[in-house]
PDB file of N, CA and C in Angstrom:
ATOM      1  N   UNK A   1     -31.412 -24.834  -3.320  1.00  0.00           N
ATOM      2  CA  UNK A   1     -32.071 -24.067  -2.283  1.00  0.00           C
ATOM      3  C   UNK A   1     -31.923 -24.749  -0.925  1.00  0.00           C
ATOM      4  N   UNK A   2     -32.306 -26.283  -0.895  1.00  0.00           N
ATOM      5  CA  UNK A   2     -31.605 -26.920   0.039  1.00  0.00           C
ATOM      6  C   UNK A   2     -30.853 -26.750   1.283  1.00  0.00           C
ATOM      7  N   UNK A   3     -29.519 -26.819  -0.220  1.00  0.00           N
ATOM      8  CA  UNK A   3     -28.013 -26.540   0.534  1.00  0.00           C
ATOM      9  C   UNK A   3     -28.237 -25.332   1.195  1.00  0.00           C
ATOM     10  N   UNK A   4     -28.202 -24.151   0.601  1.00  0.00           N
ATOM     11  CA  UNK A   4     -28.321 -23.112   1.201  1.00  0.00           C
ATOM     12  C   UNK A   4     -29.189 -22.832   2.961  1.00  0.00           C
ATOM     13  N   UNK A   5     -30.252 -23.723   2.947  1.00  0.00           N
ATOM     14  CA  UNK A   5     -31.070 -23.541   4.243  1.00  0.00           C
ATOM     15  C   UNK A   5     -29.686 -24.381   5.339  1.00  0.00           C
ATOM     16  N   UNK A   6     -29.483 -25.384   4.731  1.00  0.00           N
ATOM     17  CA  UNK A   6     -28.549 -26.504   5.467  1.00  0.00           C
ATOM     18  C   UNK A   6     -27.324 -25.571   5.743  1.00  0.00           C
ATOM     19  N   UNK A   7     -27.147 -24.806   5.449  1.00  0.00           N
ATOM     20  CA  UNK A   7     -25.653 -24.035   5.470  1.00  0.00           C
ATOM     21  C   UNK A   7     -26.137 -23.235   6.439  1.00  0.00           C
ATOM     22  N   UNK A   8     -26.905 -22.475   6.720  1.00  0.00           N
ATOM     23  CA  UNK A   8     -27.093 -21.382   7.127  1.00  0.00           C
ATOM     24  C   UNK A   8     -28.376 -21.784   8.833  1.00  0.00           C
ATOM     25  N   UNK A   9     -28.592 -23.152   8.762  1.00  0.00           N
ATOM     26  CA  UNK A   9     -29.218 -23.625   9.988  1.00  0.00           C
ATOM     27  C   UNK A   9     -27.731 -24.139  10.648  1.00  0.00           C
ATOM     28  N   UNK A  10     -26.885 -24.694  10.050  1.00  0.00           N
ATOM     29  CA  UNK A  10     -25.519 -24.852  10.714  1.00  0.00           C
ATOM     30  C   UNK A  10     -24.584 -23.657  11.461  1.00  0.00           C
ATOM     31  N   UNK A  11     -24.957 -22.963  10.463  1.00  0.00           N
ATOM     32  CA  UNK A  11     -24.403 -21.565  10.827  1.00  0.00           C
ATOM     33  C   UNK A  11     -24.662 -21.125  11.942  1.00  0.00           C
ATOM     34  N   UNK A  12     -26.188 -21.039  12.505  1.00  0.00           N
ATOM     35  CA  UNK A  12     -26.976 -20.602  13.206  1.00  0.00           C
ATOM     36  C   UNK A  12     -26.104 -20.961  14.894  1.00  0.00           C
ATOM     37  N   UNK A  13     -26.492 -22.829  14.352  1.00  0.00           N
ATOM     38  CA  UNK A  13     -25.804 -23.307  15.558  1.00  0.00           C
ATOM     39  C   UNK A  13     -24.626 -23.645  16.138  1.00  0.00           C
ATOM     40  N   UNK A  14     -23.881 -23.277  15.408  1.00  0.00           N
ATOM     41  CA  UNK A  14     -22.246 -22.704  15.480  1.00  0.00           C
ATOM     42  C   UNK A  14     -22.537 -21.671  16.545  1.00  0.00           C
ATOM     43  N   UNK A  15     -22.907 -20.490  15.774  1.00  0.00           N
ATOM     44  CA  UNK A  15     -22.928 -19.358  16.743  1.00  0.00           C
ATOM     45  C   UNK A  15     -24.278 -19.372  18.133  1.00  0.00           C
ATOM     46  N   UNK A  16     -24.985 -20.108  17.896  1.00  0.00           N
ATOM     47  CA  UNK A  16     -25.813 -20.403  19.174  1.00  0.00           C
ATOM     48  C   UNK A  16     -25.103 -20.733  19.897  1.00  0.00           C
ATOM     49  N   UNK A  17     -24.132 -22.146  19.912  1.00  0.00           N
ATOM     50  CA  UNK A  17     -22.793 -22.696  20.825  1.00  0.00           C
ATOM     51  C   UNK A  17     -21.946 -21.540  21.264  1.00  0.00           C
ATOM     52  N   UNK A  18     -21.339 -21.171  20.314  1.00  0.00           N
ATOM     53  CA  UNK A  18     -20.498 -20.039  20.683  1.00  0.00           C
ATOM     54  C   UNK A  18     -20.575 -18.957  22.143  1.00  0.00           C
ATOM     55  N   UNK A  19     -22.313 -18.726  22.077  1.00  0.00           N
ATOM     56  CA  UNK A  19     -22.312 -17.430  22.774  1.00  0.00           C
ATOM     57  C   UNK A  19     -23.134 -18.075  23.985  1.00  0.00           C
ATOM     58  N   UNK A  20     -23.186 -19.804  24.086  1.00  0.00           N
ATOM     59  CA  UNK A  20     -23.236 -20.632  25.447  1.00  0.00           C
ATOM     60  C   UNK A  20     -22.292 -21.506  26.116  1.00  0.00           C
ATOM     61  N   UNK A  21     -20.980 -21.416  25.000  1.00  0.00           N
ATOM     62  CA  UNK A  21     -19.872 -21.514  26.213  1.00  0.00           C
ATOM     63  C   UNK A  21     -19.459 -21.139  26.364  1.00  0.00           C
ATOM     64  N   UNK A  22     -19.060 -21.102  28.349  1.00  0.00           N
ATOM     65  CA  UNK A  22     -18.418 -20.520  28.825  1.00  0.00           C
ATOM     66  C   UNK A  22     -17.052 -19.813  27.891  1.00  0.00           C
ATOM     67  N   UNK A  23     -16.667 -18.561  28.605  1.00  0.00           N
ATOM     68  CA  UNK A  23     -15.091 -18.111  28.385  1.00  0.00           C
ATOM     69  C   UNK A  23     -13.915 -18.727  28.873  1.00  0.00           C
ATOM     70  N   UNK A  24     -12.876 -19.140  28.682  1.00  0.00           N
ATOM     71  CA  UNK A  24     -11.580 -19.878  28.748  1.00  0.00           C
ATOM     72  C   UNK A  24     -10.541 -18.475  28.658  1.00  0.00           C
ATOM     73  N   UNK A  25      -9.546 -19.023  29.633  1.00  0.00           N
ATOM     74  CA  UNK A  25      -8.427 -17.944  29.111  1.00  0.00           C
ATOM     75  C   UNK A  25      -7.427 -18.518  27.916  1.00  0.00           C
ATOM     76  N   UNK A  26      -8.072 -19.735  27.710  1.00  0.00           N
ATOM     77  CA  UNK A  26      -7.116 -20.481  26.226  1.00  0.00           C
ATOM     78  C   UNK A  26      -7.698 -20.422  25.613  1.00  0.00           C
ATOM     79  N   UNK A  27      -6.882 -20.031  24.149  1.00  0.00           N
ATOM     80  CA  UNK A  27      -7.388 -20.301  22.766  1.00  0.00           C
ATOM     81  C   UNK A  27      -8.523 -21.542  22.567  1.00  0.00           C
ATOM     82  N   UNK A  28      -9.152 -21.123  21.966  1.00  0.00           N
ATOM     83  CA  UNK A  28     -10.343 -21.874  21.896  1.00  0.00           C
ATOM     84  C   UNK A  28     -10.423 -22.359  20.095  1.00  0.00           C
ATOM     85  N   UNK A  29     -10.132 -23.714  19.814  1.00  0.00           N
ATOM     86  CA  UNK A  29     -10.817 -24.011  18.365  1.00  0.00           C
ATOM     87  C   UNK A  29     -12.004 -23.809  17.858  1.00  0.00           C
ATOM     88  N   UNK A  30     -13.013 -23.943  18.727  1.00  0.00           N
ATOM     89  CA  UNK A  30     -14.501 -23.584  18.768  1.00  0.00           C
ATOM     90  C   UNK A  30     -14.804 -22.412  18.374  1.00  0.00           C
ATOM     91  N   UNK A  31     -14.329 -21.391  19.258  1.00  0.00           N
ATOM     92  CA  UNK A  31     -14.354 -20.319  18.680  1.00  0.00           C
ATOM     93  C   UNK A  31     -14.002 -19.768  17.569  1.00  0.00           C
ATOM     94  N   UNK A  32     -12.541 -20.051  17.385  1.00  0.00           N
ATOM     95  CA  UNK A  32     -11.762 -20.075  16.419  1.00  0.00           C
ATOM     96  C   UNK A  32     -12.684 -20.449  14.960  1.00  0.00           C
ATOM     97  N   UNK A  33     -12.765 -21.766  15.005  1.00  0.00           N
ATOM     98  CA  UNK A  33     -13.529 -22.582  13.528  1.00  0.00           C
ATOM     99  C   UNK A  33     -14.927 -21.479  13.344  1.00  0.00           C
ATOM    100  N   UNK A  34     -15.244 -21.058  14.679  1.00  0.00           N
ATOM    101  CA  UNK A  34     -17.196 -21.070  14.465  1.00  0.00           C
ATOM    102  C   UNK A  34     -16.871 -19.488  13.740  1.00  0.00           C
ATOM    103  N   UNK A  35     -15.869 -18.910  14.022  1.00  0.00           N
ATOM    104  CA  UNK A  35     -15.471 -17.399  13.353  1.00  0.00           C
ATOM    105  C   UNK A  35     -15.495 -17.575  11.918  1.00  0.00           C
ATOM    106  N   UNK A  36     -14.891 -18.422  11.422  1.00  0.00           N
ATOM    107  CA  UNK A  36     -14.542 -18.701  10.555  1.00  0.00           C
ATOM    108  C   UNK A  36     -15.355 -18.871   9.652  1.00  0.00           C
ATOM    109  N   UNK A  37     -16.219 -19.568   9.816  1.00  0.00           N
ATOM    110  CA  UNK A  37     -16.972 -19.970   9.300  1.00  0.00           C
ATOM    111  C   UNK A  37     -18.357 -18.782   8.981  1.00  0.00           C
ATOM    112  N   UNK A  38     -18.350 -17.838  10.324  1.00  0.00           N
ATOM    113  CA  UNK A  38     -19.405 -17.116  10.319  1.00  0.00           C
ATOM    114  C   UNK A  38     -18.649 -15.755   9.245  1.00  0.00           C
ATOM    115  N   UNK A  39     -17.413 -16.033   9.105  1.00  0.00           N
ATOM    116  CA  UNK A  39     -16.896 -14.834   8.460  1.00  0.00           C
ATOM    117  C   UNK A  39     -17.256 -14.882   6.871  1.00  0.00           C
ATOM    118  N   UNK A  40     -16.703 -16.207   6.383  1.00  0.00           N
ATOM    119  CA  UNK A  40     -16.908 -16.459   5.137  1.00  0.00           C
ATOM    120  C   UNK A  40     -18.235 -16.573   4.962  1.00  0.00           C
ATOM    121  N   UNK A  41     -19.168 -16.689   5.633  1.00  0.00           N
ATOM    122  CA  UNK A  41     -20.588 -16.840   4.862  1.00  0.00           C
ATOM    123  C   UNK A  41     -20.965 -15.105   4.897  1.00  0.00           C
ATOM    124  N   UNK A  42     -20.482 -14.366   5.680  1.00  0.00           N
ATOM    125  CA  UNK A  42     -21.494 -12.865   5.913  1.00  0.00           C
ATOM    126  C   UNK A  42     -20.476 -12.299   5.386  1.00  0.00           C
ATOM    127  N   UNK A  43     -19.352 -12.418   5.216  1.00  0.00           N
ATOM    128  CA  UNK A  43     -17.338 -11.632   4.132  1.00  0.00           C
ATOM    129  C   UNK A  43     -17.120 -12.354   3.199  1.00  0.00           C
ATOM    130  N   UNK A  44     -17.956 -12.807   2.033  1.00  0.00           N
ATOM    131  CA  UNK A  44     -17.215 -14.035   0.840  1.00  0.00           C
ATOM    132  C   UNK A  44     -16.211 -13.324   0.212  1.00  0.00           C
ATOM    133  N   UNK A  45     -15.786 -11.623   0.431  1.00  0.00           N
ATOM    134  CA  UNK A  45     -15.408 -11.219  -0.677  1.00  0.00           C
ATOM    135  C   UNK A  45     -14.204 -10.479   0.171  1.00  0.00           C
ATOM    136  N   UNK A  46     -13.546 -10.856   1.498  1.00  0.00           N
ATOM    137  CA  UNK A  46     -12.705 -10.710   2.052  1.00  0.00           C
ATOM    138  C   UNK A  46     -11.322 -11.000   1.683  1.00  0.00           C
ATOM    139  N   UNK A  47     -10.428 -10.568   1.858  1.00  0.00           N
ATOM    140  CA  UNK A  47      -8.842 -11.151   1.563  1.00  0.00           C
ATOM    141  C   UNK A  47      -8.567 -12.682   2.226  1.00  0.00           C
ATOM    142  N   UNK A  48      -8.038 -13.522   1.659  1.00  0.00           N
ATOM    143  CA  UNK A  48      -7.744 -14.557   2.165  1.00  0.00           C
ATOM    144  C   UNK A  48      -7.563 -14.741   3.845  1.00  0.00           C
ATOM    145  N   UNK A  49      -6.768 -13.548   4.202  1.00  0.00           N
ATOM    146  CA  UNK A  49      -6.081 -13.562   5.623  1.00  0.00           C
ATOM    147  C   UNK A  49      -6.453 -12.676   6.182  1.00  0.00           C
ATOM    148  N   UNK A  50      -7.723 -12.344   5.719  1.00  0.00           N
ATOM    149  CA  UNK A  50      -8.782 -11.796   6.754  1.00  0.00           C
ATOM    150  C   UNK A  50      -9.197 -12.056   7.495  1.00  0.00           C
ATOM    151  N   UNK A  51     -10.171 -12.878   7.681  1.00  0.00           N
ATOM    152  CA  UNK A  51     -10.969 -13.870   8.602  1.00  0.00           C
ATOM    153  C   UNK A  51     -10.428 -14.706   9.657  1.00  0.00           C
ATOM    154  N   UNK A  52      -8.758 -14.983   8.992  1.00  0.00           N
ATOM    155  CA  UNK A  52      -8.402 -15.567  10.336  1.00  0.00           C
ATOM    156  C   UNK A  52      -8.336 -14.661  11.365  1.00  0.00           C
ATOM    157  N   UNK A  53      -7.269 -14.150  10.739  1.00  0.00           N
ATOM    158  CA  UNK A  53      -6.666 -12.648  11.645  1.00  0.00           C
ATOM    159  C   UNK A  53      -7.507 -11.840  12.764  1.00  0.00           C
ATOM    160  N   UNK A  54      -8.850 -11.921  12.080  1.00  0.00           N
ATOM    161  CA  UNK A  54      -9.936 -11.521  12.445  1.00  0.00           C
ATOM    162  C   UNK A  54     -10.115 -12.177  13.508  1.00  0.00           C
ATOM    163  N   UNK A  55     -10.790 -13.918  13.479  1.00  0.00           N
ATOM    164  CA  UNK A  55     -10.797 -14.336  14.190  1.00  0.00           C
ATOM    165  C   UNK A  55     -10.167 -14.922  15.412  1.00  0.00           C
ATOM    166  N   UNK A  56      -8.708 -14.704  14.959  1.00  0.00           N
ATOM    167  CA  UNK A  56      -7.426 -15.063  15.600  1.00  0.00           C
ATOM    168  C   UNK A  56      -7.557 -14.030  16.858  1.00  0.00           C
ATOM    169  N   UNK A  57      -7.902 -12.470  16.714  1.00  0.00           N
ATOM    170  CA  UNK A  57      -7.931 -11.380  17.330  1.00  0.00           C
ATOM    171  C   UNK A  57      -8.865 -11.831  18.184  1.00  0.00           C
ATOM    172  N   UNK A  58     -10.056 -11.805  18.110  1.00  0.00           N
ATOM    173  CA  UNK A  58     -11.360 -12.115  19.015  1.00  0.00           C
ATOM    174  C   UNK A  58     -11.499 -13.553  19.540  1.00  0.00           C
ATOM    175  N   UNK A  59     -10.781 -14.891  19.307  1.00  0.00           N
ATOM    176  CA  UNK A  59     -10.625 -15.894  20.027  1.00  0.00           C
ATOM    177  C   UNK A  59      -9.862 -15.610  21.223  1.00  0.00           C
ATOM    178  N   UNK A  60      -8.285 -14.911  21.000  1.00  0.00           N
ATOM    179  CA  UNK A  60      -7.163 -15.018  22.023  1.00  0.00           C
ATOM    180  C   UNK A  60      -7.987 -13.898  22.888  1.00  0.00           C
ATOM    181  N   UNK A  61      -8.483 -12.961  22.888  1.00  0.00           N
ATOM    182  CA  UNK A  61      -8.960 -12.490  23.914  1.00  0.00           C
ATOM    183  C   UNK A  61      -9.711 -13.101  25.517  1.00  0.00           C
ATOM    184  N   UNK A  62      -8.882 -13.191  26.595  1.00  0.00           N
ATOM    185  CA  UNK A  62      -9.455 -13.503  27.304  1.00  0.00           C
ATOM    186  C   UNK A  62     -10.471 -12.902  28.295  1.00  0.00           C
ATOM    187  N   UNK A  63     -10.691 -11.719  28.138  1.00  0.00           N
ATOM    188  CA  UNK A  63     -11.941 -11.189  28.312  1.00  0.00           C
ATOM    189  C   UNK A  63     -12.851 -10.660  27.568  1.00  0.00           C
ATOM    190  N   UNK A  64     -12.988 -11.213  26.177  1.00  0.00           N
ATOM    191  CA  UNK A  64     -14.237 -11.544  25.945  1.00  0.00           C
ATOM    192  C   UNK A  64     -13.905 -10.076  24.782  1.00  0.00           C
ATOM    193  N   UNK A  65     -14.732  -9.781  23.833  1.00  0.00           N
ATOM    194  CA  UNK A  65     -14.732  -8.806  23.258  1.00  0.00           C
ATOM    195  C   UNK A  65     -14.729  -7.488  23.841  1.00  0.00           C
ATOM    196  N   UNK A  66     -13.746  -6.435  23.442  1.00  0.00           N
ATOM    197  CA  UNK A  66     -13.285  -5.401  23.853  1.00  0.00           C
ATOM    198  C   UNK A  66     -12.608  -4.602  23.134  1.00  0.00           C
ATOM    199  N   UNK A  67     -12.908  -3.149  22.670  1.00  0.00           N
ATOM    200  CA  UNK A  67     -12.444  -2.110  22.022  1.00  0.00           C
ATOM    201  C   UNK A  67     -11.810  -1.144  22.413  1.00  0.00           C
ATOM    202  N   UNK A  68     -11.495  -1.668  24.068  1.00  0.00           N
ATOM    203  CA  UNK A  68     -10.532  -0.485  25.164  1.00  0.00           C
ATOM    204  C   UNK A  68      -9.255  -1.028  24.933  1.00  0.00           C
ATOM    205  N   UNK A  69      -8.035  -0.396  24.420  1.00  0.00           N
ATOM    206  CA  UNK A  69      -7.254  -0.610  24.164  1.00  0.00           C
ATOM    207  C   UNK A  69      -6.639  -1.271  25.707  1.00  0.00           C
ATOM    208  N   UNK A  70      -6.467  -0.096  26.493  1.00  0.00           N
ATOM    209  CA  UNK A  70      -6.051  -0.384  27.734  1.00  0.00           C
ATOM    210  C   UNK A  70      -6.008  -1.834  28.783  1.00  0.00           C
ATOM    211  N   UNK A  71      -7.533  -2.317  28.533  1.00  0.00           N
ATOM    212  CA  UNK A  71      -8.057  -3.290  29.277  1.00  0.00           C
ATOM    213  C   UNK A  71      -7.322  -4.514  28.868  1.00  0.00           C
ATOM    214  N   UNK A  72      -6.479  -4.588  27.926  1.00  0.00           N
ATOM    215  CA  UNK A  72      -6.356  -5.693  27.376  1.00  0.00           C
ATOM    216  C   UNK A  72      -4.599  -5.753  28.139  1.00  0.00           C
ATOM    217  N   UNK A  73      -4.102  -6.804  28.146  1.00  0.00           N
ATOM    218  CA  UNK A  73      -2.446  -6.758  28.883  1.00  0.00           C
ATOM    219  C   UNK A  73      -1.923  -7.092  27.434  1.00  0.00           C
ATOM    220  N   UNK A  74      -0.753  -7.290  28.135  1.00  0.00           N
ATOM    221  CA  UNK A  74       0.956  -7.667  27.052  1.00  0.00           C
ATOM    222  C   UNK A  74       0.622  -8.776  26.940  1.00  0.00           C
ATOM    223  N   UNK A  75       0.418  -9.825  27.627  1.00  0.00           N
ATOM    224  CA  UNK A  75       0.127 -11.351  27.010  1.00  0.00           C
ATOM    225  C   UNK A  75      -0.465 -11.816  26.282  1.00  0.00           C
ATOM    226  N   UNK A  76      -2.038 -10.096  25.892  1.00  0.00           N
ATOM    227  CA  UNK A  76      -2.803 -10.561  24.945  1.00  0.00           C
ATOM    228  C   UNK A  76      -2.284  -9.960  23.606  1.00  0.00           C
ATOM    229  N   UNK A  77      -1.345  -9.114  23.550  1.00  0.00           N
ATOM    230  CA  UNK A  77      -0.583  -8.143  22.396  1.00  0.00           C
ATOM    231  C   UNK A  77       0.655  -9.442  21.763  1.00  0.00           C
ATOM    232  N   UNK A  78       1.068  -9.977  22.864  1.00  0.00           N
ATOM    233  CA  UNK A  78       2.504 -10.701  22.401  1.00  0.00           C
ATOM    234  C   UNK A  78       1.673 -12.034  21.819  1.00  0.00           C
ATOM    235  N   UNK A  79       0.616 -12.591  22.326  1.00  0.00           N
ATOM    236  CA  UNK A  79       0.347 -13.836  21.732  1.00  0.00           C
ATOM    237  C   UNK A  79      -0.726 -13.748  20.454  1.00  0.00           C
ATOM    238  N   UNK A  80      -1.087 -12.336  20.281  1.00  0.00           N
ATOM    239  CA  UNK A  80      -1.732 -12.105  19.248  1.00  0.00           C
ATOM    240  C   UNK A  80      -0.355 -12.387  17.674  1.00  0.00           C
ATOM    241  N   UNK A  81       0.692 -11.271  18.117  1.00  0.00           N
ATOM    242  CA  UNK A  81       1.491 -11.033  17.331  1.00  0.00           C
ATOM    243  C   UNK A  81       2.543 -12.516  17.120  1.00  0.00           C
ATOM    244  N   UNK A  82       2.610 -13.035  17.917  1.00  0.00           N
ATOM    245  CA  UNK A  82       3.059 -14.706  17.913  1.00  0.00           C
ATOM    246  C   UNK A  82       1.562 -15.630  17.224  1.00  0.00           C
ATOM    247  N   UNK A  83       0.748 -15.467  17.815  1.00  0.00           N
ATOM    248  CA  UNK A  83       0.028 -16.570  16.258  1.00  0.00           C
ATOM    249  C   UNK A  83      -0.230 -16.121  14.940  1.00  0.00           C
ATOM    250  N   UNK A  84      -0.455 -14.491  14.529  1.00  0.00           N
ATOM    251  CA  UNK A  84      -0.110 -14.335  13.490  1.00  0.00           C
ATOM    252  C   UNK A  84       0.843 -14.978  12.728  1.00  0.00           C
ATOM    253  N   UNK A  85       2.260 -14.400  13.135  1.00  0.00           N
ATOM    254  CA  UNK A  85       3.421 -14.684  12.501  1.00  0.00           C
ATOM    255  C   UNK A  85       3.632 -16.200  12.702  1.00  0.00           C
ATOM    256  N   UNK A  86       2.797 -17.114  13.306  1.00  0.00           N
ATOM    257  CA  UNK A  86       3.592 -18.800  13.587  1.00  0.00           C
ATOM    258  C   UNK A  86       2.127 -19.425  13.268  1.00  0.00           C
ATOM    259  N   UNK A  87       0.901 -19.445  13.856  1.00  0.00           N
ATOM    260  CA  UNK A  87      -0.270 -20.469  13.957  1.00  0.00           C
ATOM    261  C   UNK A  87      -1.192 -20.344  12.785  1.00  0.00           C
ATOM    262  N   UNK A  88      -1.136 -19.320  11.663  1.00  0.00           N
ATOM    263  CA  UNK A  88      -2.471 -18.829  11.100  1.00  0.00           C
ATOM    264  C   UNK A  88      -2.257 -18.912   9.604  1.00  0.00           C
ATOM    265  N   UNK A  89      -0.920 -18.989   9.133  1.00  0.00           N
ATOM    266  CA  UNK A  89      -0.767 -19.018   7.864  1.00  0.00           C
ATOM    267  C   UNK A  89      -1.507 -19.847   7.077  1.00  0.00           C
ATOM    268  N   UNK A  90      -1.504 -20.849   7.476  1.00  0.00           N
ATOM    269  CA  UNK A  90      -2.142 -22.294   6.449  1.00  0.00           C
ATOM    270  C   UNK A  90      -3.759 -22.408   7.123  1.00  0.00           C
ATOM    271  N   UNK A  91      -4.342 -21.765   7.501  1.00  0.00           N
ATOM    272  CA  UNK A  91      -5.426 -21.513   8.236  1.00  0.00           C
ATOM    273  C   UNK A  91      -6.344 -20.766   7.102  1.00  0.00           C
ATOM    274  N   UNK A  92      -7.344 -21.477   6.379  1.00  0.00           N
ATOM    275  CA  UNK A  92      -8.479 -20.841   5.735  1.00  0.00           C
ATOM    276  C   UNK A  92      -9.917 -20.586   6.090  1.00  0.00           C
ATOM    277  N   UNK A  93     -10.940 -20.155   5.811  1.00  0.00           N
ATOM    278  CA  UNK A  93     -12.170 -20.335   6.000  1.00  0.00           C
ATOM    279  C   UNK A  93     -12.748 -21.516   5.789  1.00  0.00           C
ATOM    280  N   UNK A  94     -11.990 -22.221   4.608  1.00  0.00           N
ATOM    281  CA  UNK A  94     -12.538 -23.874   3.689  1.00  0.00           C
ATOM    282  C   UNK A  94     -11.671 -24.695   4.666  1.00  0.00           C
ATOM    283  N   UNK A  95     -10.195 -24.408   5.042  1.00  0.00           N
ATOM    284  CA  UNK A  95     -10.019 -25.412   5.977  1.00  0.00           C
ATOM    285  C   UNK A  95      -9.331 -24.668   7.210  1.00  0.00           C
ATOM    286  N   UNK A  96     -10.063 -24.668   8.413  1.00  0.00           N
ATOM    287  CA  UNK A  96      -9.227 -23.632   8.843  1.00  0.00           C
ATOM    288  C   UNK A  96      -8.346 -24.274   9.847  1.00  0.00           C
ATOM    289  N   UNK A  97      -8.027 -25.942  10.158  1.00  0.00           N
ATOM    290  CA  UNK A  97      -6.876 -26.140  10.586  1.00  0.00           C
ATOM    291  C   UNK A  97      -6.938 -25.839  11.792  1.00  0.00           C
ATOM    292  N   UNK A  98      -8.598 -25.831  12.690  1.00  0.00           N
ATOM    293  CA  UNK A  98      -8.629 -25.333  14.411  1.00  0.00           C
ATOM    294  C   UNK A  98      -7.501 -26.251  15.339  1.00  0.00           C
ATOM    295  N   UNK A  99      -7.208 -28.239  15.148  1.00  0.00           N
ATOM    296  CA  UNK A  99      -6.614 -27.947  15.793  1.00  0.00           C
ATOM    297  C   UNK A  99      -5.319 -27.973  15.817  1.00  0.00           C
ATOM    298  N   UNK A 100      -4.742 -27.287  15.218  1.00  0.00           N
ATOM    299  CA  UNK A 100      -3.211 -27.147  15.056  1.00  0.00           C
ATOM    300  C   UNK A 100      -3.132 -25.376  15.033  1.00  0.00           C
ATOM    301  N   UNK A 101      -3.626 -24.522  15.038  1.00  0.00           N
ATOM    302  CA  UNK A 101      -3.774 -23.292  15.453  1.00  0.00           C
ATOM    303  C   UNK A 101      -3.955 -23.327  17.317  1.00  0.00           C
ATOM    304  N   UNK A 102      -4.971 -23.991  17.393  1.00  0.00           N
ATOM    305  CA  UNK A 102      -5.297 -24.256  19.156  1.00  0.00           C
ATOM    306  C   UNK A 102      -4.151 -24.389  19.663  1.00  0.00           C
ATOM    307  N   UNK A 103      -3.527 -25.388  19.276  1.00  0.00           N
ATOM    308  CA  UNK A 103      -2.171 -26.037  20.064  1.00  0.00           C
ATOM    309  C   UNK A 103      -0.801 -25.115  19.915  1.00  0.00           C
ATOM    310  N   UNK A 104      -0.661 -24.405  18.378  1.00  0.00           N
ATOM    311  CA  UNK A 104       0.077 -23.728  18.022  1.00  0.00           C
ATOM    312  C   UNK A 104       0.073 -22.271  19.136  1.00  0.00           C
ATOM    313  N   UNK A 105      -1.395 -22.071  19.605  1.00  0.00           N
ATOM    314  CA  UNK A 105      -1.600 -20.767  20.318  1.00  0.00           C
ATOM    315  C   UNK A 105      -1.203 -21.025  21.613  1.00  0.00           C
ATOM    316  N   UNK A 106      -2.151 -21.862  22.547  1.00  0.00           N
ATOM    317  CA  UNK A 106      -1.885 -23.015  23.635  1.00  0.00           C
ATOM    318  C   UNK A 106      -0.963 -23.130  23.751  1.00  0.00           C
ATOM    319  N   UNK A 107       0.835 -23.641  23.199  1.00  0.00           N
ATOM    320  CA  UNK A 107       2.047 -24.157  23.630  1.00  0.00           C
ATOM    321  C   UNK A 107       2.617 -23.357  23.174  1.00  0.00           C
ATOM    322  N   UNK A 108       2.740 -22.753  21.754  1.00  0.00           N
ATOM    323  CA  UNK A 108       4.209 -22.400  21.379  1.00  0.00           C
ATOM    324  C   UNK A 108       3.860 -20.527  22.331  1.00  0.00           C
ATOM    325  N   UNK A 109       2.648 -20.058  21.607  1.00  0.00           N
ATOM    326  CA  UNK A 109       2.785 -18.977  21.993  1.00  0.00           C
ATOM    327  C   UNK A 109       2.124 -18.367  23.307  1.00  0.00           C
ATOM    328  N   UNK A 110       1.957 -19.544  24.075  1.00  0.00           N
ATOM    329  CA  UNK A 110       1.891 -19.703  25.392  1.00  0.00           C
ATOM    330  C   UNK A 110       2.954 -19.288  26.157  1.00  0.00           C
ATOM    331  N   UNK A 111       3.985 -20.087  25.778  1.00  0.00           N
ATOM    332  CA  UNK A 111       5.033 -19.894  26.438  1.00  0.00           C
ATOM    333  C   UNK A 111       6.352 -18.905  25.767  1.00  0.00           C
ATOM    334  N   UNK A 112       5.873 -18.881  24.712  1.00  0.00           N
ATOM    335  CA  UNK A 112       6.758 -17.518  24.558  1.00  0.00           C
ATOM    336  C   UNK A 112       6.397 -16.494  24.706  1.00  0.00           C
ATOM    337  N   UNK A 113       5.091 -16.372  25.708  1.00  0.00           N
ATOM    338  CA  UNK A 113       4.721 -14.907  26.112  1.00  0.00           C
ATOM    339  C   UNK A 113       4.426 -14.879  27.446  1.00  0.00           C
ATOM    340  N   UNK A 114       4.970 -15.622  28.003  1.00  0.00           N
ATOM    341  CA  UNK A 114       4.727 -16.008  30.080  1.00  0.00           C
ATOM    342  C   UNK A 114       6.024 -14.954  30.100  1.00  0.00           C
ATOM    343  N   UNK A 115       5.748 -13.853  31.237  1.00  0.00           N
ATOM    344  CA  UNK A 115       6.473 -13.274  31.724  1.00  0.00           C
ATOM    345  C   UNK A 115       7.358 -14.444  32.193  1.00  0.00           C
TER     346      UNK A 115
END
C-alpha cells in the first residue's frame, strides 16, 4: 500500500513541475520522461509505442498543446516524423531513455528540419 502512495505522490510532482516550467522551443526531457511516466500509470494497458509517440507529439510542440491543425508549422510536422522514425524506438515507459531522445530531437532532427 506504501509503494503505491509513493508512486503516485511522485507522480503528482512530476506533473506539478511540468505545468511550472516555463515553455522552450526545444525538446524537453522533462517533459518528455514526466509523460511517460504519467502515461503508464493512468494507460498500463497501452501498446508499447504508445506513450512515447504520445508523448513525443506533445513534448516537440512548441506552442504548447494544440488541436488546430493549422497553428502548428512544417518544423513541427518534419521533426515529429524525424523522432519517430530515429529518437523513440528504444524509448519505454520503464526506461524511457530522456536523454538520448532530447539530444536525438535537439541535433539530429533539429537540423534536418531547418529550412
Amino acid at each position: 500500500m506504501e509503494g503505491k502512495n509513493v508512486k503516485m505522490i511522485s507522480l503528482m510532482v512530476i506533473v506539478m513541475l511540468g505545468m511550472f516550467v516555463g515553455k522552450s522551443s526545444a525538446f524537453s526531457k522533462d517533459c518528455f520522461v514526466g509523460c511517460l511516466v504519467t502515461c503508464a500509470v493512468t494507460h498500463p494497458n497501452k501498446h508499447i509505442l504508445e506513450c512515447p509517440f504520445t508523448c513525443l507529439k506533445k513534448c516537440i510542440s512548441k506552442k504548447g498543446p494544440s488541436n488546430k491543425i493549422e497553428s502548428l508549422g512544417d518544423d513541427h510536422y518534419c521533426k515529429l516524423g524525424c523522432a519517430t522514425a530515429n529518437c523513440i524506438s528504444k524509448s519505454t515507459p520503464q526506461n524511457p531513455r530522456g536523454d538520448q531522445v532530447e539530444h536525438c530531437v535537439n541535433s539530429y532532427c533539429a537540423k534536418k528540419c531547418t529550412n
